[in-house]
C-alpha atoms as a PDB file:
ATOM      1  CA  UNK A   1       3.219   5.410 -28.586  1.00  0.00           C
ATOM      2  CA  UNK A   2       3.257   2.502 -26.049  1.00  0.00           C
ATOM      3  CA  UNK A   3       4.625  -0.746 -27.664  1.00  0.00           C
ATOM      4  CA  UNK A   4       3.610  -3.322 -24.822  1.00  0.00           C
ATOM      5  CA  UNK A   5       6.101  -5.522 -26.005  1.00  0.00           C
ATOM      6  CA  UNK A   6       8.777  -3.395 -24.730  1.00  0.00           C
ATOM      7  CA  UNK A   7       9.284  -2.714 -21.277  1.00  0.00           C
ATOM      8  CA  UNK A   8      12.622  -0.268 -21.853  1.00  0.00           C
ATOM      9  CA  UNK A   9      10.994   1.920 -24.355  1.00  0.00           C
ATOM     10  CA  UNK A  10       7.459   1.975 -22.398  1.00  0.00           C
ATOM     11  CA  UNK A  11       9.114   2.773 -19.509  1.00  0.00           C
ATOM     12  CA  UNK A  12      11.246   5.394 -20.675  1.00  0.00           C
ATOM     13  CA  UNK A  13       7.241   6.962 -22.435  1.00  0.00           C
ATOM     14  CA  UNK A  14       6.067   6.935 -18.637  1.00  0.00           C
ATOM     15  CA  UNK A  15       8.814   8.267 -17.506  1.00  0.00           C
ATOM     16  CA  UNK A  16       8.314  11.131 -20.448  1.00  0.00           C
ATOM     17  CA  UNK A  17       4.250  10.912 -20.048  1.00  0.00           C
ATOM     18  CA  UNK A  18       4.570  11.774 -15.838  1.00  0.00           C
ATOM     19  CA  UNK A  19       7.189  15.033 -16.457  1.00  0.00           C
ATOM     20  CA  UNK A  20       5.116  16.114 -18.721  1.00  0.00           C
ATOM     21  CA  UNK A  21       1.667  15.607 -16.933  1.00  0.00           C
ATOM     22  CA  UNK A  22       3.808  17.581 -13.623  1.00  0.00           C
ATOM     23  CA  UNK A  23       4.361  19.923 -16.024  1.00  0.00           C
ATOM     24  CA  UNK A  24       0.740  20.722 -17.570  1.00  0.00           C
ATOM     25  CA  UNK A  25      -0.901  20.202 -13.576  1.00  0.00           C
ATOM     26  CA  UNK A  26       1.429  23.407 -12.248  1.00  0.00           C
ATOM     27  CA  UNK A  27      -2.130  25.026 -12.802  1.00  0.00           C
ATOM     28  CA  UNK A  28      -5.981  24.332 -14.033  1.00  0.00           C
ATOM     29  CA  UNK A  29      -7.682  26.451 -16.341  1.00  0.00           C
ATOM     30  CA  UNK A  30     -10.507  24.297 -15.274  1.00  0.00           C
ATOM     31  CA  UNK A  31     -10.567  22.530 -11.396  1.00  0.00           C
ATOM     32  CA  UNK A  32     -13.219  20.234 -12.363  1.00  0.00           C
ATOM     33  CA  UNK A  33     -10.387  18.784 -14.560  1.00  0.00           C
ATOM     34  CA  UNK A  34      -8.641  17.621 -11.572  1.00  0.00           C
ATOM     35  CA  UNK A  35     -11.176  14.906 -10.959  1.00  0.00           C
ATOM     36  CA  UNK A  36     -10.194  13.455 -13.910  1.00  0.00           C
ATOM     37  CA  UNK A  37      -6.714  13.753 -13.825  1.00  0.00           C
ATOM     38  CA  UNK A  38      -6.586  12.119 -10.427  1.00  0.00           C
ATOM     39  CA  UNK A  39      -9.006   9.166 -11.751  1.00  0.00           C
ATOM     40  CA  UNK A  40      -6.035   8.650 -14.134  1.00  0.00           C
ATOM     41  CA  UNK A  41      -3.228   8.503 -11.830  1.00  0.00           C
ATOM     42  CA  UNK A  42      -4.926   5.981  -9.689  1.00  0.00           C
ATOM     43  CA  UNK A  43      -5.023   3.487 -12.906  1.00  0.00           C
ATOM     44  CA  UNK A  44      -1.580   4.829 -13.580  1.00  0.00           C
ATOM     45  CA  UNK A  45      -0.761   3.696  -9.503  1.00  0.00           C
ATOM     46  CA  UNK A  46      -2.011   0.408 -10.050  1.00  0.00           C
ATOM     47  CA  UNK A  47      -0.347  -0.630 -13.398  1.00  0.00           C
ATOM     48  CA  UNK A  48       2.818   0.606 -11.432  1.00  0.00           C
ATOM     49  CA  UNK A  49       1.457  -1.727  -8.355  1.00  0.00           C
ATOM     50  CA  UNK A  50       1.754  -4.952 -10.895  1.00  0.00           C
ATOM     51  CA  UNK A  51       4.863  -3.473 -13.299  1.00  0.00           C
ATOM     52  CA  UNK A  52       6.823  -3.604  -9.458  1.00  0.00           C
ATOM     53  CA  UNK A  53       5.219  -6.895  -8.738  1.00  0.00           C
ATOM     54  CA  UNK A  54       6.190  -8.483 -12.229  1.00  0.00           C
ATOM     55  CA  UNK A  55      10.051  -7.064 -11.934  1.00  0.00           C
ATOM     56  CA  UNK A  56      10.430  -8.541  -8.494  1.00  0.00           C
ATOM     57  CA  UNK A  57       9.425 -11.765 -10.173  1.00  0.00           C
ATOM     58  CA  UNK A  58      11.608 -11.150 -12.729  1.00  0.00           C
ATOM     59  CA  UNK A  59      14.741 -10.663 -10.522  1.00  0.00           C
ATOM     60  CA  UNK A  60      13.917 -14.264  -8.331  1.00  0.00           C
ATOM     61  CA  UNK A  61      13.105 -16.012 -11.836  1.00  0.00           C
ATOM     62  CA  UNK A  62      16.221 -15.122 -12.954  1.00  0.00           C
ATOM     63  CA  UNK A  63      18.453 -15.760 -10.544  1.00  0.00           C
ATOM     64  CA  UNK A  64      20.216 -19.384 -11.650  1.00  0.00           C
ATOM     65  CA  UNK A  65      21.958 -16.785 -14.137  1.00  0.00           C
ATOM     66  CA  UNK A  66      22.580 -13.687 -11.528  1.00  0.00           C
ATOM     67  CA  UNK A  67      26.163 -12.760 -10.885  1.00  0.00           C
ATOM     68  CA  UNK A  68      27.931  -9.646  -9.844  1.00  0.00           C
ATOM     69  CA  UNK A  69      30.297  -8.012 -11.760  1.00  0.00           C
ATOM     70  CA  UNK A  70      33.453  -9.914 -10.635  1.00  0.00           C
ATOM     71  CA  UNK A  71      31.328 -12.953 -11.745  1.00  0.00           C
ATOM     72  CA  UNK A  72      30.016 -14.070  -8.238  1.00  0.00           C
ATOM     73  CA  UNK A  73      26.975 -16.296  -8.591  1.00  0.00           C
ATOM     74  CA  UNK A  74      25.711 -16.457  -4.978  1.00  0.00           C
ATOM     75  CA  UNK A  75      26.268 -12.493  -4.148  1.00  0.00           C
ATOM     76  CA  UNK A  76      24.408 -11.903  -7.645  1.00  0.00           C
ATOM     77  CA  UNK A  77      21.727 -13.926  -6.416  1.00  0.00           C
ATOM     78  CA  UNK A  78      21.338 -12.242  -2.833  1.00  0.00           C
ATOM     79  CA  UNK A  79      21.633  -9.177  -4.927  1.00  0.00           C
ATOM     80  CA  UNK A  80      18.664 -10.360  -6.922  1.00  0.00           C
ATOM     81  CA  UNK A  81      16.562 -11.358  -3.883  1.00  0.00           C
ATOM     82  CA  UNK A  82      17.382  -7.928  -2.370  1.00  0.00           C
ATOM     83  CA  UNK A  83      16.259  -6.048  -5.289  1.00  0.00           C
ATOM     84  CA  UNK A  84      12.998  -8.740  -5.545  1.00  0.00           C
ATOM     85  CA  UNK A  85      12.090  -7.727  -1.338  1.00  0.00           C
ATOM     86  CA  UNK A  86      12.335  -3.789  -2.331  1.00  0.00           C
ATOM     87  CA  UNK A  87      10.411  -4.073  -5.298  1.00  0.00           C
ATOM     88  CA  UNK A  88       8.031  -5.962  -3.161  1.00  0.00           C
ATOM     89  CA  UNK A  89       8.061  -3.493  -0.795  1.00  0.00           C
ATOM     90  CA  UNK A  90       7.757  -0.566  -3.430  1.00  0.00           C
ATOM     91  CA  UNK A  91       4.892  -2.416  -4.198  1.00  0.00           C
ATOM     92  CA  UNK A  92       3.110  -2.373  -0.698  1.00  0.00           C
ATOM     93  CA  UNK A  93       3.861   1.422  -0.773  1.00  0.00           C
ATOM     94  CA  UNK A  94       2.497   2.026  -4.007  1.00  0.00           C
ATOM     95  CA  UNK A  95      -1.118   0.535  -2.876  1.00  0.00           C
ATOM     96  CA  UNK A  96      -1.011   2.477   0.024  1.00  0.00           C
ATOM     97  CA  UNK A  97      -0.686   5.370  -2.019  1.00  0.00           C
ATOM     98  CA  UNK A  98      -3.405   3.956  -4.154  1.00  0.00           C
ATOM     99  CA  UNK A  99      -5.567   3.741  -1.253  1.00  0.00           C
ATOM    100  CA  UNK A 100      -4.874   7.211  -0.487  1.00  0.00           C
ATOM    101  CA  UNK A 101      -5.589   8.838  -3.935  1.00  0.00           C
ATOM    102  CA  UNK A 102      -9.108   6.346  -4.224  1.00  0.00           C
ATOM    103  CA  UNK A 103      -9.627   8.561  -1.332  1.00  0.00           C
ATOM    104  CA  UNK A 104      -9.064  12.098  -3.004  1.00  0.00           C
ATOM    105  CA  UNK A 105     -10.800  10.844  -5.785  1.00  0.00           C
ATOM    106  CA  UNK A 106     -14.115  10.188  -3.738  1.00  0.00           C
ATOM    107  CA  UNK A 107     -13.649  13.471  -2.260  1.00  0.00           C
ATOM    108  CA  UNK A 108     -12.845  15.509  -5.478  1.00  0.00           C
ATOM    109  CA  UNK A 109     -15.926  13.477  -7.022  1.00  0.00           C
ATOM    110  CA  UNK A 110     -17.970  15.255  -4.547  1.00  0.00           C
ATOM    111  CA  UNK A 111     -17.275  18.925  -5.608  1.00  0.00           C
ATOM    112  CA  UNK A 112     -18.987  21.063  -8.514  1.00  0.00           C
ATOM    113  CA  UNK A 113     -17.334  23.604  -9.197  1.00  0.00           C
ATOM    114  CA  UNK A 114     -18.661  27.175  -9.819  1.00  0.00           C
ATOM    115  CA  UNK A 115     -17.769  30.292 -11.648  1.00  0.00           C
ATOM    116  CA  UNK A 116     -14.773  31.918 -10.190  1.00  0.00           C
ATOM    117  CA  UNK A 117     -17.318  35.469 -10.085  1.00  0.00           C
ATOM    118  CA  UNK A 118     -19.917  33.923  -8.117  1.00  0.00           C
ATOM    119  CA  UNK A 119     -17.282  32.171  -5.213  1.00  0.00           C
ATOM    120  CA  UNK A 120     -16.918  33.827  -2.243  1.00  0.00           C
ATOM    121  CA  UNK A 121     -13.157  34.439  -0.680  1.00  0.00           C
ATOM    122  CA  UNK A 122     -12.553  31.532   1.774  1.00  0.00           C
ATOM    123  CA  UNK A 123      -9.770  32.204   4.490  1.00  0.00           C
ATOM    124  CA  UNK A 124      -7.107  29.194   4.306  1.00  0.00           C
ATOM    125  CA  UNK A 125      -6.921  28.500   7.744  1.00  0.00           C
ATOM    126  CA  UNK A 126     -10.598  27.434   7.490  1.00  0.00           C
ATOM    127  CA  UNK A 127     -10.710  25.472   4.432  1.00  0.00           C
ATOM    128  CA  UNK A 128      -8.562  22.317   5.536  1.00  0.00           C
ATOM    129  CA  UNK A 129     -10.843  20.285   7.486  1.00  0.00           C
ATOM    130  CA  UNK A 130      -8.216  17.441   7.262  1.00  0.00           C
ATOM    131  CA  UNK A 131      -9.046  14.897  10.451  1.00  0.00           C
ATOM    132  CA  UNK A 132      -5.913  15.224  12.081  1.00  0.00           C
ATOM    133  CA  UNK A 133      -5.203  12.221  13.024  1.00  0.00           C
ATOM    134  CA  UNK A 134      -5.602  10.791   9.097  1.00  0.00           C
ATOM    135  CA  UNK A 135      -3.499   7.759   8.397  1.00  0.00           C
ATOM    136  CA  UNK A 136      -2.624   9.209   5.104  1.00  0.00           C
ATOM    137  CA  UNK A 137      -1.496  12.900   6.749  1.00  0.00           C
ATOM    138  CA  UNK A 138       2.174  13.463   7.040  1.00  0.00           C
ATOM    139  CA  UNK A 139       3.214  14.961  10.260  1.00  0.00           C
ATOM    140  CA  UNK A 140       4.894  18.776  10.218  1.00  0.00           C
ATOM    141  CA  UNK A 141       8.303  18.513  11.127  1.00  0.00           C
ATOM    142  CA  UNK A 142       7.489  20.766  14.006  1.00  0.00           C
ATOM    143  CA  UNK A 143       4.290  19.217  15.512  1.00  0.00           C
ATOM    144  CA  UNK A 144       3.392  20.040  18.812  1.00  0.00           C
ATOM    145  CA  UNK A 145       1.898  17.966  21.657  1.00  0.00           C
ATOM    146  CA  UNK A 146      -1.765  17.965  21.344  1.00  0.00           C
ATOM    147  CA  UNK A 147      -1.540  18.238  17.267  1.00  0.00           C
ATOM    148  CA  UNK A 148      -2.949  14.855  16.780  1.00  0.00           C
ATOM    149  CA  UNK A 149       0.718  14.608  14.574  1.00  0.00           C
ATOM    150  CA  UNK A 150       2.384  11.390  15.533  1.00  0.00           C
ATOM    151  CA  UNK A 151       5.295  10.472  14.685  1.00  0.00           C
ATOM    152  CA  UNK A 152       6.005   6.774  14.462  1.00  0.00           C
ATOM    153  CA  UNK A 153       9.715   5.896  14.523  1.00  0.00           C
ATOM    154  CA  UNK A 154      10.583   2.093  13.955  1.00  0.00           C
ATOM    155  CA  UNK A 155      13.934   0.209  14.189  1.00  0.00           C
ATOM    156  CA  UNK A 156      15.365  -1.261  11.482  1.00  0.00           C
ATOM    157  CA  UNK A 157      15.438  -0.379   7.748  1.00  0.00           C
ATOM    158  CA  UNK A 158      12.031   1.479   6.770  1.00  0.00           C
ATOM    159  CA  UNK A 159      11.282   3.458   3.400  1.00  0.00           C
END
């Protein structure tokens, strides 16, 4: 039972809540249940979006009493700021993902689901109609020219 008072115990219950949830979604007795279940993980996204924003706060807040443990003030406090930027940048990712499952959602939304008696086989290599060149696709690790797979390689320190 959530105590939203504290954040230890209520995050070690998500922690237990999203095994569990991978657990039961290894299969549907019931697709159109997948609607729902994805409706629920994009309010579960964006309470993550703000629990990241409120511990990066809670790292630069806090940081007149950071140290590391030899007892260095100033490398516990880039150590705080450090932790602050990737939680910020968890953050960023986290929306994006958001974004991305707002967009399943409207698609999944869309479906009615039939008896499994009355649906006809459909081959897999014509169900995907993914848009290949999808922001939110991943490319193969093999993808050939003409794909529409990009990959986008950037200098620097990327997640």
């Amino acid at each position: 039972m959530p105590t939203f008072q504290d954040p230890v115990v209520d995050g070690e219950e998500a922690c237990h809540a999203l095994r569990a949830l991978a657990h039961a979604t290894r299969a549907f007795d019931d697709p159109a249940q997948t609607y729902e279940v994805v409706g629920d993980l994009l309010g579960g996204l964006r309470s993550l979006e703000q629990v990241l924003d409120q511990l990066a706060f809670a790292h630069t807040s806090s940081d007149a009493i950071a140290r590391t443990d030899d007892g260095d003030h100033w490398a516990g406090v880039e150590e705080a700021h450090a932790a602050a930027l990737a939680l910020r940048r968890a953050s960023t990712l986290v929306a994006r993902a958001g974004l991305a499952l707002d967009r399943a959602s409207q698609h999944s939304g869309r479906i009615a689901w039939s008896s499994p008696a009355a649906a006809p086989q459909v081959s897999e290599s014509l169900a995907p109609r993914v848009n290949p060149n999808d922001s939110f696709q991943r490319p193969g690790p093999f993808a050939f020219q003409g794909s529409g797979a990009k990959v986008h390689r950037r200098n620097g320190m990327s997640l």
